[in-house]
C-alpha atoms as a PDB file:
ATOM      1  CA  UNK A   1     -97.720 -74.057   9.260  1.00  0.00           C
ATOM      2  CA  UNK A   2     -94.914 -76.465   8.282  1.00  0.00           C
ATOM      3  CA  UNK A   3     -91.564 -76.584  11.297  1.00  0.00           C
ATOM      4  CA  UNK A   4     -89.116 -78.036   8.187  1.00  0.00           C
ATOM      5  CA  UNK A   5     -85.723 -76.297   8.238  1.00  0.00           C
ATOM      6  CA  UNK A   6     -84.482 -75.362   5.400  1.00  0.00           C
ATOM      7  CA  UNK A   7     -81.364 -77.835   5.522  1.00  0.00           C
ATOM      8  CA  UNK A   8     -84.514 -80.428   6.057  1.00  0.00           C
ATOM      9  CA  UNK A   9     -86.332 -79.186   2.619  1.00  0.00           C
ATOM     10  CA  UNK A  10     -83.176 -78.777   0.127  1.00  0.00           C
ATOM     11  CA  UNK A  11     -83.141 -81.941  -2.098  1.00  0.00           C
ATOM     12  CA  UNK A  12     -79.221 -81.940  -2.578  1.00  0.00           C
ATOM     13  CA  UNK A  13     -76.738 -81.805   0.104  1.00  0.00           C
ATOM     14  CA  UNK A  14     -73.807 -81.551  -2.049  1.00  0.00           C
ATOM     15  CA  UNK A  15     -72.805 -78.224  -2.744  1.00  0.00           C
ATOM     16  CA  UNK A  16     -72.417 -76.762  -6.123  1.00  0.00           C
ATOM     17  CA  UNK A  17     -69.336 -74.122  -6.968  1.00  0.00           C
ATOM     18  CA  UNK A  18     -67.126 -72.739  -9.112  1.00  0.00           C
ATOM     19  CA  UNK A  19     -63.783 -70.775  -8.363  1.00  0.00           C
ATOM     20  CA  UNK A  20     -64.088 -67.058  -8.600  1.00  0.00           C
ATOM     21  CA  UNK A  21     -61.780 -67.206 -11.336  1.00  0.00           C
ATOM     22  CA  UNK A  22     -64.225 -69.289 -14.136  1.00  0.00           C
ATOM     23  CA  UNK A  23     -65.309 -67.743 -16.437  1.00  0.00           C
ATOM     24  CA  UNK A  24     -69.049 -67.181 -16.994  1.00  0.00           C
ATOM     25  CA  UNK A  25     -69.868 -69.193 -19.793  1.00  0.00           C
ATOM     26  CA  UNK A  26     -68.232 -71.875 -17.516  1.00  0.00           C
ATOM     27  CA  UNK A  27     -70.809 -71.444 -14.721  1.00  0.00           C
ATOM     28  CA  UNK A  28     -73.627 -71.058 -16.779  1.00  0.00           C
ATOM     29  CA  UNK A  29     -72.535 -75.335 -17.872  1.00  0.00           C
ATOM     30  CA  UNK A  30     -72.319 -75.934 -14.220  1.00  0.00           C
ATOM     31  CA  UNK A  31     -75.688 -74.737 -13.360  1.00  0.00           C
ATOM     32  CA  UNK A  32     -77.168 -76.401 -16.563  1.00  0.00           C
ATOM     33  CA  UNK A  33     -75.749 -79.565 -15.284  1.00  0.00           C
ATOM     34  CA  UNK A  34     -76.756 -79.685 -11.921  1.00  0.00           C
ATOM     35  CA  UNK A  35     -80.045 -78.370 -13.041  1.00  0.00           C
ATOM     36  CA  UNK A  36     -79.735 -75.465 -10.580  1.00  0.00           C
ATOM     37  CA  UNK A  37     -80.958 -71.838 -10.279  1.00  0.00           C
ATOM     38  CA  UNK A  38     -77.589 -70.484  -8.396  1.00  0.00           C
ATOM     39  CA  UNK A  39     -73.975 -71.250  -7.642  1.00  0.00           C
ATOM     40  CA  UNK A  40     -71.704 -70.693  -5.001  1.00  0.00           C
ATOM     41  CA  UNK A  41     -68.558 -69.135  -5.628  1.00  0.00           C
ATOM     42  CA  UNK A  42     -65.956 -70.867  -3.527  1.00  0.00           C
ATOM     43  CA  UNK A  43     -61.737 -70.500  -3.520  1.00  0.00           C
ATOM     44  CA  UNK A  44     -59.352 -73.525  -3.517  1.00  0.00           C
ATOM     45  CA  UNK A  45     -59.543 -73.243   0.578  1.00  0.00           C
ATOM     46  CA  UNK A  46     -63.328 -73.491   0.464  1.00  0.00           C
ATOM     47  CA  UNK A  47     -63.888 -69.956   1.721  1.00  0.00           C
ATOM     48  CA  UNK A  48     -67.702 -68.752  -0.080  1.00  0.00           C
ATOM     49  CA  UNK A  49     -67.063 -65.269  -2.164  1.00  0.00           C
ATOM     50  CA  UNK A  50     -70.023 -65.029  -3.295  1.00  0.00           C
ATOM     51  CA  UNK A  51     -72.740 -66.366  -5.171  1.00  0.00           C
ATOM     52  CA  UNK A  52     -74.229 -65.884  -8.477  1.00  0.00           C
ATOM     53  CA  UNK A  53     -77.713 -66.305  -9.758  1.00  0.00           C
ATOM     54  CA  UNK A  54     -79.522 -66.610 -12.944  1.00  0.00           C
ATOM     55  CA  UNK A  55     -80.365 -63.121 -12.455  1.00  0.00           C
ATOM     56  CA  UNK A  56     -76.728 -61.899 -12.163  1.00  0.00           C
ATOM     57  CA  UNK A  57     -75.911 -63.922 -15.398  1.00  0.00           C
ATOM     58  CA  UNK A  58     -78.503 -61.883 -17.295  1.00  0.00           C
ATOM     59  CA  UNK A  59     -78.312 -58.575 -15.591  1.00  0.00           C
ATOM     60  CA  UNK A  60     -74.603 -58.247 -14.721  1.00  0.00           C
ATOM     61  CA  UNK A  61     -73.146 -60.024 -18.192  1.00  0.00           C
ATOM     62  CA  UNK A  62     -75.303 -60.451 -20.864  1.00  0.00           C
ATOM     63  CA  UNK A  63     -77.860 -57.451 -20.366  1.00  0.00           C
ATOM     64  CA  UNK A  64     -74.446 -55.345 -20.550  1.00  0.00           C
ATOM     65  CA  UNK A  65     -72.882 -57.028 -23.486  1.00  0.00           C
ATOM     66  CA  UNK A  66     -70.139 -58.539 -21.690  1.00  0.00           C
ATOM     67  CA  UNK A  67     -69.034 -61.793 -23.156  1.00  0.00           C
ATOM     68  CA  UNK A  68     -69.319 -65.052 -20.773  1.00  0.00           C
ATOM     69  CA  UNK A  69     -66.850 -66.425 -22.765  1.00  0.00           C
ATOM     70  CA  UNK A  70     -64.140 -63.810 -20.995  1.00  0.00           C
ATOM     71  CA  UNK A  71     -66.578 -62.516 -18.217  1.00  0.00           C
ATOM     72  CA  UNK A  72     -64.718 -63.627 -14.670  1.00  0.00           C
ATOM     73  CA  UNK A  73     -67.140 -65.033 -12.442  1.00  0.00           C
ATOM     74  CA  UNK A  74     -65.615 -63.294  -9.457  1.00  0.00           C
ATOM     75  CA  UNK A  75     -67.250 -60.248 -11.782  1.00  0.00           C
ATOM     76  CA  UNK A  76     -70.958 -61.162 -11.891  1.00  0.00           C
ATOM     77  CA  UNK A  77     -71.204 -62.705  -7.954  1.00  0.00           C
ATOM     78  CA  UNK A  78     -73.244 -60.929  -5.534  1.00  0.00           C
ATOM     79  CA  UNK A  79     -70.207 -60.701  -3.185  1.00  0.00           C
ATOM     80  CA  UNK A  80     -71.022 -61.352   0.950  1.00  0.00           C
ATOM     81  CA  UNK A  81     -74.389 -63.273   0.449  1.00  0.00           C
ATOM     82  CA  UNK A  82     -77.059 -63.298   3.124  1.00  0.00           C
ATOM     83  CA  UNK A  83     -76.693 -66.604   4.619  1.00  0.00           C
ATOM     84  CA  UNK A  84     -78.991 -68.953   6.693  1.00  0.00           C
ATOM     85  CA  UNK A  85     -78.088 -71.591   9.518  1.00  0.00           C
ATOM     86  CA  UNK A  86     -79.221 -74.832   9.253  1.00  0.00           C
ATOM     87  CA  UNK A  87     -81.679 -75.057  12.345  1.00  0.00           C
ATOM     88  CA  UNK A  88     -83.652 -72.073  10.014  1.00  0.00           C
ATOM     89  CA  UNK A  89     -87.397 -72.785   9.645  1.00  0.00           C
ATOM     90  CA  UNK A  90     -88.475 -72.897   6.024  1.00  0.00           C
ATOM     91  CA  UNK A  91     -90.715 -70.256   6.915  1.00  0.00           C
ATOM     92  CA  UNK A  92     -88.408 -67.859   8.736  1.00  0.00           C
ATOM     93  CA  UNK A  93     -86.737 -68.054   5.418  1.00  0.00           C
ATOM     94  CA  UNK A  94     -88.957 -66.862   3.203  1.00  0.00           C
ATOM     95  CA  UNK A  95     -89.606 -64.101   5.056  1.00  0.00           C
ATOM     96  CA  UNK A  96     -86.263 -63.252   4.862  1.00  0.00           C
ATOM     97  CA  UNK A  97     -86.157 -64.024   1.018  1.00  0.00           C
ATOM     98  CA  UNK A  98     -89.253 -61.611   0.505  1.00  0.00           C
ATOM     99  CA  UNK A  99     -87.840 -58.906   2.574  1.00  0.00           C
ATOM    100  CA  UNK A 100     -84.475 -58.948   1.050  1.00  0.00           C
ATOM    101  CA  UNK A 101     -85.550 -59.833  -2.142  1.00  0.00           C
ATOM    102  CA  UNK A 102     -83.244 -63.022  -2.497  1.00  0.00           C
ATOM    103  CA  UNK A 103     -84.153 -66.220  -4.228  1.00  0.00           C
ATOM    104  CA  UNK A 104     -81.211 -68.303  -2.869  1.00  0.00           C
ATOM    105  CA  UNK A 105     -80.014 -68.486   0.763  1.00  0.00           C
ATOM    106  CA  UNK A 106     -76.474 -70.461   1.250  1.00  0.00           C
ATOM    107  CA  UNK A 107     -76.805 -72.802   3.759  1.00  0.00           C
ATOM    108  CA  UNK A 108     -73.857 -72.352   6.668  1.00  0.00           C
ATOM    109  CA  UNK A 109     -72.632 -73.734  10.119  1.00  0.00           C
ATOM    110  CA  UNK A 110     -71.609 -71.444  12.501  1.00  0.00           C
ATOM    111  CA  UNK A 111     -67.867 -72.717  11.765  1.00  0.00           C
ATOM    112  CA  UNK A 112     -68.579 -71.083   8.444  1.00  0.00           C
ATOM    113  CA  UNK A 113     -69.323 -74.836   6.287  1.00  0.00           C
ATOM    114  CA  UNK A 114     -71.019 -74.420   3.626  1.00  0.00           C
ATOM    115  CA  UNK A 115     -74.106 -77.097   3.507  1.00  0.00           C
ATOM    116  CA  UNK A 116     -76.119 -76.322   0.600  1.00  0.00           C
ATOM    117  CA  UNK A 117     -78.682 -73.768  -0.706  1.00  0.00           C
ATOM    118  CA  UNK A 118     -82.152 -73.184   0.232  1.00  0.00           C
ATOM    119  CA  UNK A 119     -84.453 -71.671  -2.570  1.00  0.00           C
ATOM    120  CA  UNK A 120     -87.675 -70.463  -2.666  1.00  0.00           C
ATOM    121  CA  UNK A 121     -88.052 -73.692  -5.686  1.00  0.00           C
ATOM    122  CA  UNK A 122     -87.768 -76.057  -2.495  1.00  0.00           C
ATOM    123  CA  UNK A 123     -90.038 -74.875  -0.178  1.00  0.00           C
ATOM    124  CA  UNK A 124     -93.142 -73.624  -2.296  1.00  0.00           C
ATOM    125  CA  UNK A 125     -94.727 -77.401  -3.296  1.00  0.00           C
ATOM    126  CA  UNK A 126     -94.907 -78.958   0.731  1.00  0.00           C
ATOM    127  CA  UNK A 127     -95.896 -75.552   1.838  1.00  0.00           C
ATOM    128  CA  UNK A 128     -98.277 -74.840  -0.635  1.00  0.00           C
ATOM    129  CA  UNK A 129     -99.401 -78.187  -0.050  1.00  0.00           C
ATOM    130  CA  UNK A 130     -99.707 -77.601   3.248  1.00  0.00           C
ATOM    131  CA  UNK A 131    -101.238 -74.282   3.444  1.00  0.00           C
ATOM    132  CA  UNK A 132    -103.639 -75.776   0.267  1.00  0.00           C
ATOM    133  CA  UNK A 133    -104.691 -78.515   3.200  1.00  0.00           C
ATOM    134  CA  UNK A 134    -105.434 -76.251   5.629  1.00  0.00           C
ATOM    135  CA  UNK A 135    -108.187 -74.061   3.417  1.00  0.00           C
ATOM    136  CA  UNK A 136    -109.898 -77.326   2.386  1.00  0.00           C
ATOM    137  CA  UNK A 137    -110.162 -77.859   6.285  1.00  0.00           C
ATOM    138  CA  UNK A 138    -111.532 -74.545   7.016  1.00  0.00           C
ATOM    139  CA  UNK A 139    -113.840 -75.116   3.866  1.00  0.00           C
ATOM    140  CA  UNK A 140    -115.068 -78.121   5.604  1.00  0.00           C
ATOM    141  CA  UNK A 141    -115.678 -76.820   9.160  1.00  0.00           C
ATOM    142  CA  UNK A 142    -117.397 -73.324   7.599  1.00  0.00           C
ATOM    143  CA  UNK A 143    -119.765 -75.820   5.664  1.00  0.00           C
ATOM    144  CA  UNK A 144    -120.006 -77.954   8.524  1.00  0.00           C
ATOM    145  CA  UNK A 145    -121.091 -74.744  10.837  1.00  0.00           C
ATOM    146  CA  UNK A 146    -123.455 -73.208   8.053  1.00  0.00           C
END
């Protein structure tokens, strides 16, 4: 199978965040925006908080009746997020995403810099490609053998 890394395979390398202090309604603009599944959750000094999901949104805020309007984001994140390095191969990754059950893995230098976020949205169409490839192959050598 595919040797990509994940920093390889994410399509933007500019990160998306909001400050721990926005509010959720807020966040919920910036992820509509940037046409993304998750945000990190990042202070003045650039430290990562946390991270928040489209999942938190509906299961920590809105599923409880909590208004994003006055919701804190530093309220909904999943605080300490599992994080990835860079070097990570795209299929190391998922593993780790189906074990843990994570969609979103933050993307991070040993010097703690944030570099993006690898979801499962940007590995599933090369490897499925890829893995969709390598059936047609076996296809052909089973036929080829028969």
């Amino acid at each position: 199978m595919s040797e990509r890394t994940v920093f390889d395979s994410i399509p933007h390398r500019h990160v998306v965040s909001v400050p721990p202090s926005a509010f959720v309604w807020e966040l919920a603009c910036v992820m509509t925006k940037a046409v993304s599944g998750s945000v990190l959750v990042v202070d003045s000094l650039g430290e990562m908080h946390g991270i928040v999901t489209e999942s938190d949104i509906t299961m920590r805020c809105v599923a409880k009746g909590a208004d994003p309007a006055t919701t804190r984001v530093g309220e909904v994140m999943t605080q300490n997020p599992l994080t990835v390095g860079p070097d990570t191969k795209v299929l190391d990754a998922l593993r780790i995403m189906l074990e843990r059950g994570v969609h979103s893995l933050p993307i991070v230098t040993n010097g703690s810099k944030v570099l993006g976020v690898f979801s499962v949205r940007d590995a599933l169409p090369y490897e499925l490609n890829e893995a969709s490839s390598i059936a047609e192959f076996n296809q052909q050598v089973n036929d080829a053998l028969a």
